[in-house]
Protein backbone atom coordinates (compact mmCIF):
# COMPACT_ATOMS: atom_id res chain seq x y z
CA UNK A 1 -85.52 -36.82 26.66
CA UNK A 2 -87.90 -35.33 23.93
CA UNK A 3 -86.27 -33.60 20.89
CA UNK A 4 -86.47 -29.77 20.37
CA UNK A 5 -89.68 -29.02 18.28
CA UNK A 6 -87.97 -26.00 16.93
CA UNK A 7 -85.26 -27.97 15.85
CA UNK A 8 -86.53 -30.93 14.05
CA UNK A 9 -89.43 -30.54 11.18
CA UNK A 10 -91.33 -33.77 10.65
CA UNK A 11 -92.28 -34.00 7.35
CA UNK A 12 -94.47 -36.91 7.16
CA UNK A 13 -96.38 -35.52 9.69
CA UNK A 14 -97.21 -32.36 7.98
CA UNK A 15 -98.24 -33.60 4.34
CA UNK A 16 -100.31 -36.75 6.42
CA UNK A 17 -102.46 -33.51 8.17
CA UNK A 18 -103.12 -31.74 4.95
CA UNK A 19 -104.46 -34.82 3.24
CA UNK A 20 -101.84 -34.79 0.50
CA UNK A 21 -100.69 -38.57 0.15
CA UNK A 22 -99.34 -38.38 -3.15
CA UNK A 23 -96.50 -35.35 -2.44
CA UNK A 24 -94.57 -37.54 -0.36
CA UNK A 25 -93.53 -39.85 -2.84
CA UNK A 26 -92.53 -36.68 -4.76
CA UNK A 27 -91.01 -35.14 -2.49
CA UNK A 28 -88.55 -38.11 -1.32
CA UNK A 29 -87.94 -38.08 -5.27
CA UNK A 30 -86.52 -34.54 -5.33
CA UNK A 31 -84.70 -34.65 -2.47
CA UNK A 32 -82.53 -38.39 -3.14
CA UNK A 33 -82.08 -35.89 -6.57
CA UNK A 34 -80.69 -33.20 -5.03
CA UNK A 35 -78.26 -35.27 -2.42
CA UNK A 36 -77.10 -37.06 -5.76
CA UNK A 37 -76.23 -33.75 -7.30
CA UNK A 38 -74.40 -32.91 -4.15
CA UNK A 39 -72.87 -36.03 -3.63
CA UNK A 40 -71.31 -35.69 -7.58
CA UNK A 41 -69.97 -32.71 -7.38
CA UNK A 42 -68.13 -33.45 -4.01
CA UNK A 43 -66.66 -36.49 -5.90
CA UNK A 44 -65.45 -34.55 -8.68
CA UNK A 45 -63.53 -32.06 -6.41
CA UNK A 46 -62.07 -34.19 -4.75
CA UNK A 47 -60.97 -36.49 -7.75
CA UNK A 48 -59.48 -32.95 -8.99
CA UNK A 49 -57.74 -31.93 -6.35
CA UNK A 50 -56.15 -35.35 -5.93
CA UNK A 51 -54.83 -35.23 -9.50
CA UNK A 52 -53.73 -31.49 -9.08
CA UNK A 53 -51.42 -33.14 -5.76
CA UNK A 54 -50.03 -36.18 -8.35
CA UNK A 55 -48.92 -33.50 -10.66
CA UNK A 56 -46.84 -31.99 -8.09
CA UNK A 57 -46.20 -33.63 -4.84
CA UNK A 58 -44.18 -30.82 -3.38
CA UNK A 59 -46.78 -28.22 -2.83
CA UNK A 60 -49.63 -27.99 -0.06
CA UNK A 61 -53.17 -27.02 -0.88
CA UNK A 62 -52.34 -23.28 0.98
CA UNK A 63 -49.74 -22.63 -1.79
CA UNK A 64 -51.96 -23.40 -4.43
CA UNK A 65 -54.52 -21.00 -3.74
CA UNK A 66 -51.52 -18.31 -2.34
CA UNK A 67 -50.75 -15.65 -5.26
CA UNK A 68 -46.74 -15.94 -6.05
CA UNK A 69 -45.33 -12.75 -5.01
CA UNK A 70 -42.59 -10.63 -6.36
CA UNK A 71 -40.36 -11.11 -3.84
CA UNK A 72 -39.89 -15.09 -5.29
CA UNK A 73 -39.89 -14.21 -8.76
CA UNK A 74 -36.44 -11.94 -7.99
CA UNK A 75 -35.15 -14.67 -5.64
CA UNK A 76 -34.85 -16.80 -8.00
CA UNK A 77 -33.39 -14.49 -10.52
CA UNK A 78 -31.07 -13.88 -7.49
CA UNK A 79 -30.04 -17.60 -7.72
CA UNK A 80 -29.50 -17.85 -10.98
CA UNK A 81 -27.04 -14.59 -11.23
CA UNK A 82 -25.09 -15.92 -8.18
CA UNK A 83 -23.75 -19.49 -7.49
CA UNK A 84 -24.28 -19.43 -4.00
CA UNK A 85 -23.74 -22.27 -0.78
CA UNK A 86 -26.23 -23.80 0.84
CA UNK A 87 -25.92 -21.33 4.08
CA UNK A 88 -29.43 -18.85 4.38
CA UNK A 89 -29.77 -18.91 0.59
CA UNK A 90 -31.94 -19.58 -2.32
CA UNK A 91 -31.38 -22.89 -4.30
CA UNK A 92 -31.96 -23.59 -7.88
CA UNK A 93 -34.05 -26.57 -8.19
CA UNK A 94 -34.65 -26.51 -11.41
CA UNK A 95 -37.87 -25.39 -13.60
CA UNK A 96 -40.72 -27.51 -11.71
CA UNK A 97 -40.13 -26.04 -8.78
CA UNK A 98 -40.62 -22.98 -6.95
CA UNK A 99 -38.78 -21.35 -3.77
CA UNK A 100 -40.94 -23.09 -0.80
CA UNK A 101 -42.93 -20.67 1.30
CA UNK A 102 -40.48 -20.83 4.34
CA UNK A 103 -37.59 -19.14 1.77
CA UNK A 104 -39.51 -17.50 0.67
CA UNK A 105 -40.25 -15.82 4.19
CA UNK A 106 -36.52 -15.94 4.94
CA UNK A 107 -35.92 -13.37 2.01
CA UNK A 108 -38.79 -10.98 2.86
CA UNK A 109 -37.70 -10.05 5.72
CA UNK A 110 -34.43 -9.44 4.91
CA UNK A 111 -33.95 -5.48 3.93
CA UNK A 112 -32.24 -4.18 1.36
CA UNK A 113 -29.51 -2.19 2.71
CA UNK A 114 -27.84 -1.06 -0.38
CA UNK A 115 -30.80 1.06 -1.55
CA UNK A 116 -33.58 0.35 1.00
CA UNK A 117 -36.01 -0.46 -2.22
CA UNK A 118 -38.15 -3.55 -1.82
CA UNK A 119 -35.95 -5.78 -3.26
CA UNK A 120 -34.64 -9.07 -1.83
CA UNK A 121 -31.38 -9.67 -0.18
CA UNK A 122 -29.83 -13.00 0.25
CA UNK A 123 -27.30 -13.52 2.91
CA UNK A 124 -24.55 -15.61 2.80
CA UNK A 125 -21.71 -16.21 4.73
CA UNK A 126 -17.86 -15.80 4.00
CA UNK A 127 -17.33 -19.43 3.06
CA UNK A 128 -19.67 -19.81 0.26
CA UNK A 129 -19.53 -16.40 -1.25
CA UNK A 130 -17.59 -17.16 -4.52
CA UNK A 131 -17.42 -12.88 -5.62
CA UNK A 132 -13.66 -12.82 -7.07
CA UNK A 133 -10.73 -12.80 -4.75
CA UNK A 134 -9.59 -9.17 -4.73
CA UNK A 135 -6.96 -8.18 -7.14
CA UNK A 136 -3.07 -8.30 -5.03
CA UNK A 137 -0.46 -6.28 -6.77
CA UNK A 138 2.57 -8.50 -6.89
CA UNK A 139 6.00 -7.10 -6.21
CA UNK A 140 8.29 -8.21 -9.28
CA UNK A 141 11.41 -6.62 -8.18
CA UNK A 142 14.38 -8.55 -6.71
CA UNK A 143 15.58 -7.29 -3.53
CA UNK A 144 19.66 -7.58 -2.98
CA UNK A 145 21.39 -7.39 0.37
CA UNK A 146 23.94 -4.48 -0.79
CA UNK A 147 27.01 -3.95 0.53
CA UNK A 148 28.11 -0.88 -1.38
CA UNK A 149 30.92 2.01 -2.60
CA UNK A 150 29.85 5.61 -3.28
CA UNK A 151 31.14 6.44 -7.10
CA UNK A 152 31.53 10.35 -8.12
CA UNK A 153 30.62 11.21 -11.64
CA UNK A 154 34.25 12.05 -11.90
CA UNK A 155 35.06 8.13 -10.87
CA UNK A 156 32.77 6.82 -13.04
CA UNK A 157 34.19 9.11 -16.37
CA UNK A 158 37.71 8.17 -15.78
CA UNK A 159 40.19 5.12 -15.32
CA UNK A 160 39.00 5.40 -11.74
CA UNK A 161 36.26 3.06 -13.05
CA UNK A 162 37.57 0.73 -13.33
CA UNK A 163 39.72 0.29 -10.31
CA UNK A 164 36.54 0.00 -8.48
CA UNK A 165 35.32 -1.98 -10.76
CA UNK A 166 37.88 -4.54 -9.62
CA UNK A 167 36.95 -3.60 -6.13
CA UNK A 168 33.51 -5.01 -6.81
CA UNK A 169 34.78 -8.02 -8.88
CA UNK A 170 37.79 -9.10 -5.96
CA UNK A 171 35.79 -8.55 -2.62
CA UNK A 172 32.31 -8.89 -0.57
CA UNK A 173 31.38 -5.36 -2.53
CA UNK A 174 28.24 -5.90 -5.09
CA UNK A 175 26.45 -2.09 -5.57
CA UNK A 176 27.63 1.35 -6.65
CA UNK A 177 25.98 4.63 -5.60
CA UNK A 178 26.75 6.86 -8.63
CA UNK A 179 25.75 10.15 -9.02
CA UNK A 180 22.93 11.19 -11.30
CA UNK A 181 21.75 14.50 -10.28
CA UNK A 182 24.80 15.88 -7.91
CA UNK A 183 25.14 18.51 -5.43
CA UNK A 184 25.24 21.32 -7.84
CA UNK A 185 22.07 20.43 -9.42
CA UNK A 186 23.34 19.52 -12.65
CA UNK A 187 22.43 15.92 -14.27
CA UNK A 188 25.70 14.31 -14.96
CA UNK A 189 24.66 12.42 -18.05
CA UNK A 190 22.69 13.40 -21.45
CA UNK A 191 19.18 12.34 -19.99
CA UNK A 192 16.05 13.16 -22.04
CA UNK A 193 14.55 15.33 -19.29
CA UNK A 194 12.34 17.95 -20.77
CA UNK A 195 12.13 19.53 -16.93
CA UNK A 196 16.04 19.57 -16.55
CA UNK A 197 16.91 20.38 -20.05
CA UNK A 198 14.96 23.69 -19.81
CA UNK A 199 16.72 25.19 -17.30
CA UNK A 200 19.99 23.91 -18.66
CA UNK A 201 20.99 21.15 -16.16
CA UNK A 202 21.49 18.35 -18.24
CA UNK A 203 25.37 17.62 -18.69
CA UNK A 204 27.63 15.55 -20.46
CA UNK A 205 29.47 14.52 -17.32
CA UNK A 206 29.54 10.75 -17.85
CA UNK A 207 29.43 10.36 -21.57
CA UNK A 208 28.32 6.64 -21.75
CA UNK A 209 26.31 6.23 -18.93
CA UNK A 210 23.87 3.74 -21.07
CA UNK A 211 26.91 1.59 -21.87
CA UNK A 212 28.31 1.95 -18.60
CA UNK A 213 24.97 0.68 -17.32
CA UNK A 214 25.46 -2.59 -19.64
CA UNK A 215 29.00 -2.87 -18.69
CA UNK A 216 28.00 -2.68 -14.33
CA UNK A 217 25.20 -5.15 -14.92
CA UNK A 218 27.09 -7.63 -17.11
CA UNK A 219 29.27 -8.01 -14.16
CA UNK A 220 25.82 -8.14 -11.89
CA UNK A 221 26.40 -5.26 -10.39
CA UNK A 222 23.36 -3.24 -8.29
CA UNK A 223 22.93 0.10 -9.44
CA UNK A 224 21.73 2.90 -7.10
CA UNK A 225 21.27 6.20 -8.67
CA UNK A 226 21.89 9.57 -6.61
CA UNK A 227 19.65 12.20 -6.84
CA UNK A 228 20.38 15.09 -4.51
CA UNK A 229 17.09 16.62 -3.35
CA UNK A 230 16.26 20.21 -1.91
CA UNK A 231 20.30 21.51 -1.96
CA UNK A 232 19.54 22.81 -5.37
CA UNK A 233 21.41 25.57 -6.31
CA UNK A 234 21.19 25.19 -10.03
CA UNK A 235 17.82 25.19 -9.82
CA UNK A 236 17.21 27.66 -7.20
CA UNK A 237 19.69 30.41 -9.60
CA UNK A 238 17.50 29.31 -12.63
CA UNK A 239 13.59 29.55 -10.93
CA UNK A 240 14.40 32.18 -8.20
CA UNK A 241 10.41 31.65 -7.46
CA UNK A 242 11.47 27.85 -5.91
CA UNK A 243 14.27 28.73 -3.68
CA UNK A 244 14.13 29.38 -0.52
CA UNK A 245 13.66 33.23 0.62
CA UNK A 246 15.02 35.47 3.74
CA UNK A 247 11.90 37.09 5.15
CA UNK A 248 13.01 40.60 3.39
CA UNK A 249 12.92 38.49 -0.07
CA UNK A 250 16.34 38.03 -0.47
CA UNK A 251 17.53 34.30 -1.46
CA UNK A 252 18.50 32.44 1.15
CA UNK A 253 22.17 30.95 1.41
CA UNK A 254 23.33 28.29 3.80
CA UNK A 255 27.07 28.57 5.03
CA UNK A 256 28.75 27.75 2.54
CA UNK A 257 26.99 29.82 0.32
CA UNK A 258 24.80 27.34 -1.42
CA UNK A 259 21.01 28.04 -2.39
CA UNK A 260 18.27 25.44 -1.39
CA UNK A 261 15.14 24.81 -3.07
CA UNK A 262 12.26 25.25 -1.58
CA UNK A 263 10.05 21.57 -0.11
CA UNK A 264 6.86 23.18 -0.06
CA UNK A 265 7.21 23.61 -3.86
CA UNK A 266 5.08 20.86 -5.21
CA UNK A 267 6.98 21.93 -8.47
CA UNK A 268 9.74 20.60 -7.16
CA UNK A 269 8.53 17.45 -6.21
CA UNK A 270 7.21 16.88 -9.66
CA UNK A 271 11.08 18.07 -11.18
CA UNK A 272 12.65 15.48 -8.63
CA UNK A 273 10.30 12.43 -9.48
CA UNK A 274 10.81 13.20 -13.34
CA UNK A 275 14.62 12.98 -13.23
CA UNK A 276 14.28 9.85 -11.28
CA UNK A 277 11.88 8.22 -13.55
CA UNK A 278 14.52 8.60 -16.23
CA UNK A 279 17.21 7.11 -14.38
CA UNK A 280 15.08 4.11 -13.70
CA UNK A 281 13.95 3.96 -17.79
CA UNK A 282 17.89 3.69 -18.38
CA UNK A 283 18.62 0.67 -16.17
CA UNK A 284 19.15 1.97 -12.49
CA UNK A 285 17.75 -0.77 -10.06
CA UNK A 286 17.17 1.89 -7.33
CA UNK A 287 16.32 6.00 -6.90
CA UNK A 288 18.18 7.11 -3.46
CA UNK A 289 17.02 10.43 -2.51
CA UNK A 290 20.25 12.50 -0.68
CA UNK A 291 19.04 15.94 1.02
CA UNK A 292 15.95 14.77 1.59
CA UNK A 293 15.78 17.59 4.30
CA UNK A 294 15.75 21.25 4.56
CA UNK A 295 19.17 23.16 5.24
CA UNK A 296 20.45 23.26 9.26
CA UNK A 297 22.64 26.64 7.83
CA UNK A 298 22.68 29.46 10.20
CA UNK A 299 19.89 31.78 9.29
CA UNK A 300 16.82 29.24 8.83
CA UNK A 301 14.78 30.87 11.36
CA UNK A 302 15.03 34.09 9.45
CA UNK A 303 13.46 32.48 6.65
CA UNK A 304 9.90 32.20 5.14
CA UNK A 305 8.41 29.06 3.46
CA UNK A 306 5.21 30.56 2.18
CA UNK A 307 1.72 30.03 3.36
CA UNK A 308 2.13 26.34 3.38
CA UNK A 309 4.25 26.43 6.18
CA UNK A 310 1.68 27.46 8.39
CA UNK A 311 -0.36 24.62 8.32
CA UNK A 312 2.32 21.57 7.93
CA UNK A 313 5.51 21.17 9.97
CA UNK A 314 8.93 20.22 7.90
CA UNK A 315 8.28 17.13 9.02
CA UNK A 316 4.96 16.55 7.42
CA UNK A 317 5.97 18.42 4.11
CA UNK A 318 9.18 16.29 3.86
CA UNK A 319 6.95 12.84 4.50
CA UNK A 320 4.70 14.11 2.44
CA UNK A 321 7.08 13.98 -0.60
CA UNK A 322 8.90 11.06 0.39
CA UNK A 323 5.16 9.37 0.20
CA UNK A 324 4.51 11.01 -3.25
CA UNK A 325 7.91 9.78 -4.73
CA UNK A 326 7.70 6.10 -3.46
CA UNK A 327 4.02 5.94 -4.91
CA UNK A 328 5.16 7.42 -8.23
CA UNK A 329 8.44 5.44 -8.86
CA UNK A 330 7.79 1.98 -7.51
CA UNK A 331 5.39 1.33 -10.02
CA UNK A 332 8.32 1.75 -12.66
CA UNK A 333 10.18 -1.14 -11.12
CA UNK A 334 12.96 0.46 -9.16
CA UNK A 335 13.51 0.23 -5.20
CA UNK A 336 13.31 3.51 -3.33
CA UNK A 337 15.31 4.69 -0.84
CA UNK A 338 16.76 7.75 0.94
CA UNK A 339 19.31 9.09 2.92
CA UNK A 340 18.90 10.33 6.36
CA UNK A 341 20.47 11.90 9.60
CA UNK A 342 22.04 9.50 11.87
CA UNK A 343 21.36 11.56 14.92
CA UNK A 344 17.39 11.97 14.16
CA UNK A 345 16.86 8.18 15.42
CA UNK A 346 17.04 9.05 19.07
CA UNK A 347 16.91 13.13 19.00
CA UNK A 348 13.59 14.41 18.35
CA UNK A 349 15.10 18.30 17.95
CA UNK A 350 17.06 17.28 15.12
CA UNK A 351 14.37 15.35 13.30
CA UNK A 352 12.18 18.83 13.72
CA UNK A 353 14.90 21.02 12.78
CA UNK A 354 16.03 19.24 9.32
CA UNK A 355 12.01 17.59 8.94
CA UNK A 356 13.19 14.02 9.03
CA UNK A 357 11.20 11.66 10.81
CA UNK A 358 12.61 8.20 11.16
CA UNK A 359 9.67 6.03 11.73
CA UNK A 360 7.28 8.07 9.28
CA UNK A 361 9.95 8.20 6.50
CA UNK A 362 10.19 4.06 7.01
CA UNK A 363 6.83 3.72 5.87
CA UNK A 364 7.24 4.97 2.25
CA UNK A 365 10.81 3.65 1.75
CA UNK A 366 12.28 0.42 0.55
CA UNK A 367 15.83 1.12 2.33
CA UNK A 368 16.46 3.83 4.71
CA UNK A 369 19.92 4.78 5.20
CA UNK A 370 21.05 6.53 8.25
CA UNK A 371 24.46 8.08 8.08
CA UNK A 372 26.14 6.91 11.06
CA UNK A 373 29.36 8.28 10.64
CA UNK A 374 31.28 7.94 13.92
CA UNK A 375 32.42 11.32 13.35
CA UNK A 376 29.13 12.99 13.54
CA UNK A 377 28.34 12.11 17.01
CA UNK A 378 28.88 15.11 19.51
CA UNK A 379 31.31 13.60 23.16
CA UNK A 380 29.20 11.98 24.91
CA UNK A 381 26.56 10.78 22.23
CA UNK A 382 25.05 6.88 23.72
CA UNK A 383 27.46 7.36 26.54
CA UNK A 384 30.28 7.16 24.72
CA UNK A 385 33.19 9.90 25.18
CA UNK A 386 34.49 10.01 21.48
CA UNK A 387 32.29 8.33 18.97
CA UNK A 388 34.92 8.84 16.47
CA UNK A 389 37.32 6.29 18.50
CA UNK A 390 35.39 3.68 18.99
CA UNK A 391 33.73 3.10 15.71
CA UNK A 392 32.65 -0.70 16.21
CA UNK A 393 30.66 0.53 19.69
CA UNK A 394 28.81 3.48 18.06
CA UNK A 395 27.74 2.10 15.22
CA UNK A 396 26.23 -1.07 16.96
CA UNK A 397 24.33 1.66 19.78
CA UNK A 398 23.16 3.72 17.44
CA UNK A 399 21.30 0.50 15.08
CA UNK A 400 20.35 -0.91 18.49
CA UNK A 401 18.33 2.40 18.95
CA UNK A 402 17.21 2.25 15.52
CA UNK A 403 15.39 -1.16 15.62
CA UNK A 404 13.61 -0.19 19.05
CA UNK A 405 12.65 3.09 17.03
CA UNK A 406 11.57 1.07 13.85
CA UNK A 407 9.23 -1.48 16.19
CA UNK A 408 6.57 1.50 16.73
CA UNK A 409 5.13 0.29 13.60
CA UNK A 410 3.67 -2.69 13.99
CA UNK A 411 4.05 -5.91 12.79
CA UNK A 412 3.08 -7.23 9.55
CA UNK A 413 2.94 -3.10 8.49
CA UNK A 414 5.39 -2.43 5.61
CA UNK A 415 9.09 -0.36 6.98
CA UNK A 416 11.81 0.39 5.05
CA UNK A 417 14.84 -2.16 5.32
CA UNK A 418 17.85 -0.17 7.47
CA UNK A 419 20.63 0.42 5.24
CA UNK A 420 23.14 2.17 6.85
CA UNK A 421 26.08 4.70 5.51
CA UNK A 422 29.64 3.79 7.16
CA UNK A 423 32.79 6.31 7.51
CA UNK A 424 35.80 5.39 5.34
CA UNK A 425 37.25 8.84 5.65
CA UNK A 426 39.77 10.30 8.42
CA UNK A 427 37.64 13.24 10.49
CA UNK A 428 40.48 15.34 10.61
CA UNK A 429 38.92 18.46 12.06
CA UNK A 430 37.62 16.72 15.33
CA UNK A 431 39.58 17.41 18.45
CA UNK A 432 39.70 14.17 19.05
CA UNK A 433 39.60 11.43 15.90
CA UNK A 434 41.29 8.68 14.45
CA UNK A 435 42.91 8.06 11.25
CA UNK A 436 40.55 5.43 9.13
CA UNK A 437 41.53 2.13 7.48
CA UNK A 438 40.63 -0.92 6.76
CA UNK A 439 40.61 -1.93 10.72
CA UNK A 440 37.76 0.45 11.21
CA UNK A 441 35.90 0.05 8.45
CA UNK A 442 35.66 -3.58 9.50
CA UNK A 443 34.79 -2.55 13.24
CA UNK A 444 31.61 -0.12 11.19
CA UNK A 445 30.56 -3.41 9.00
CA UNK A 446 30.63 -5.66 12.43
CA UNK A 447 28.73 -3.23 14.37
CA UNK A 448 26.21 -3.72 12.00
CA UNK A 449 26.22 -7.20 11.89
CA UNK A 450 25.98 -6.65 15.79
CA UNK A 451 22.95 -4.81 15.38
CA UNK A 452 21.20 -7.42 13.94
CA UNK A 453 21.16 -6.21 10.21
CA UNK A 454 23.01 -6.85 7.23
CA UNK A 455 23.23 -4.03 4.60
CA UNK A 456 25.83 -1.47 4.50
CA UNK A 457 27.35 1.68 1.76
CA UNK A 458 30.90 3.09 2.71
CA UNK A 459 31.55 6.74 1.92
CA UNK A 460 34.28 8.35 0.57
CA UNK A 461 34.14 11.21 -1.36
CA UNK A 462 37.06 10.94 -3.27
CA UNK A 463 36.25 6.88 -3.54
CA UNK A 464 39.66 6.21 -2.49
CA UNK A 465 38.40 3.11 -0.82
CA UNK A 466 39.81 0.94 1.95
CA UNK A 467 39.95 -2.37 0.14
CA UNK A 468 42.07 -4.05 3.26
CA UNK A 469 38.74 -3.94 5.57
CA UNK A 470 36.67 -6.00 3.12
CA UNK A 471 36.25 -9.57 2.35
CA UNK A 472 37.86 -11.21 -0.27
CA UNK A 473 35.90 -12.58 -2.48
């Protein structure tokens, strides 16, 4: 097969036609020349490159000639801001390297979701991320399984003292209740209150309450201090513009006469919280709140609360301070607790009616205290004919109820530890009662027990106390 004409020029043949023998010779000189020049420079880029690839082993002739973009220059300040795994991340290898082309990929095409700017994102996963461990506030106060006595201001003034001091120091007894701010409204010792002292509520009622602090804590005593809430009448006869009002704009009065202040008041709430503060500054170990509740006198539904009242229940208004107190005094060091209704564990209507709810409250409480009293239990309360009789049955029921109430919240959630208040008084106006002693005070303490808890107070108002139902000790 012939070759192509138009493809193949024959050199020879042309110069040999012209009659030119001498150009051939000069022409095979120039082009060996110009195949030499070729031939040298080929060798010297290729001796170049091959020094460029010693020099650094780790790159490919495409990098070379690629531009580095923008996106590696801030990965690797990335990297060396952040110590991170080796998880879908950018590693430091050290100045005479760069981020291979591959990362480099992996972090452009990761967006920024921050601020959606061009910037690059790493992603890492849980394991390697070493961003500090978030900050946990730890819980220095000492929790004590109380089994306590109610003390009057009066108690704690007088001789009384220190007959239940003995009481403490002989049997299973280890906390006293005592009154700091009592059912008048008056502060019952000298506290540096500018709130109470301008209305005049500060007393003198237990002269030495610092050293009677020492004295109860030398003996390791828990110290709960009393602060009676909303049933204000001090207060309430002093700032008319807190207490509760009639509809006309009279003052309301519950039935025994008494003036309430007003929950919807946030100035109240502030008044409250201050006086507590101070009694944890002088050495109480825990604020319980008593009347945490508005009144159930005859005549509430005649009353008006303000404007607040038409957009939050009792209910919420009452939680609502219980959550403001517990986040203002447990940082202070003191356990909070309060003092509720027995009957509002298992009867909605009376939660509503005093604004007491059980399972709410529990949430923003150290201890809640139920007042089971077997003498506050209508005939026929949890099936049983006369509470007041059968004080060991009642109180067991009635905690049974309260730990199915308590489980709403779930597990894990924080609740308020169920600390309840006993009877050790005779209910002499009931149709049916029985005289109290030390028998059923010990039936009250072993319903408990029953129930499956383990904290108790006994109530007496006189604190004339039944020392026959406790444990020697």
């Amino acid at each position: 097969m012939g070759k192509k004409n138009d493809l193949y020029i024959d050199y020879k043949r042309s110069y040999q036609k012209r009659g030119r023998r001498g150009g051939n010779k000069g022409f095979k000189s120039f082009l060996i020349l110009v195949l030499a020049i070729m031939l040298g420079l080929l060798t010297y880029y290729m001796i170049r490159s091959q020094i460029n690839l010693d020099k650094n082993p780790n790159k490919t002739g495409s990098e070379d000639n690629m531009p580095k973009s923008d996106d590696s220059e801030d990965a690797n300040q990335i990297d060396q801001n952040e110590n991170f795994g080796d998880t879908n991340e950018v590693t430091d290898t050290g100045d005479n390297q760069e981020t291979s082309l591959e990362e480099n990929q992996k972090i452009t095409q990761i967006p920024n979701e921050a601020n959606n700017k061009d910037e690059p994102k790493v992603e890492v996963s849980d394991e390697d991320e070493t961003s500090p461990d978030p900050i946990v506030e730890v819980d220095k106060r000492i929790p004590v399984k109380v089994k306590g006595i109610y003390v009057t201001s009066t108690a704690a003034r007088t001789d009384k003292r220190e007959a239940l001091i003995d009481i403490v120091n002989n049997t299973e007894i280890n906390a006293m209740v005592i009154d700091v701010k009592d059912d008048h409204g008056k502060i019952t010792y000298s506290m540096d209150s500018e709130k109470a002292r301008e209305i005049g509520a500060v007393t003198n009622a237990i002269s030495d309450m610092e050293s009677l602090i020492r004295t109860l804590k030398e003996q390791n005593i828990y110290l709960i201090a009393r602060i009676v809430c909303f049933k204000d009448p001090y207060l309430a006869e002093q700032r008319p513009d807190l207490a509760i009002r009639n509809k006309d704009g009279s003052l309301y009065r519950d039935n025994r006469g008494d003036l309430w202040v007003n929950p919807y008041k946030h100035e109240v709430w502030e008044y409250l919280v201050e006086v507590s503060s101070k009694a944890a500054a002088i050495g109480f170990d825990e604020i319980q709140f008593d009347y945490i509740r508005f009144s159930t006198g005859k005549g509430m539904n005649e009353v008006d609360f303000g404007e607040g009242s038409k957009e939050k229940t009792k209910e919420d208004i009452i939680l609502e301070y219980t959550k403001y107190a517990y986040e203002s005094l447990k940082p202070l060091g003191v356990f909070v607790s309060a003092d509720v209704y027995g009957t509002i564990i298992s009867s909605s209507i009376d939660a509503g009616l005093v604004g007491q709810n059980y399972v709410e409250m529990s949430r923003y409480l150290d201890y809640i205290s139920p007042m089971i009293y077997p003498s506050h239990f209508g005939e026929g309360n949890y099936g049983i004919a006369y509470p007041d009789l059968e004080p060991l049955t009642i109180v067991r029921k009635v905690l049974t109820a309260s730990k199915a109430k308590l489980d709403q919240i779930p597990e894990g959630e924080h609740r308020a530890v169920v600390r309840p208040w006993l009877q050790d008084f005779t209910a002499s106006w009931l149709k049916k009662y029985k005289v109290y002693g030390g028998a059923e005070v010990r039936e009250q303490i072993d319903g408990v027990y029953a129930a499956g808890y383990e904290e108790w107070i006994l109530w007496n108002a006189s604190c004339n106390y039944s020392v026959d139902g406790l444990i020697k000790e």
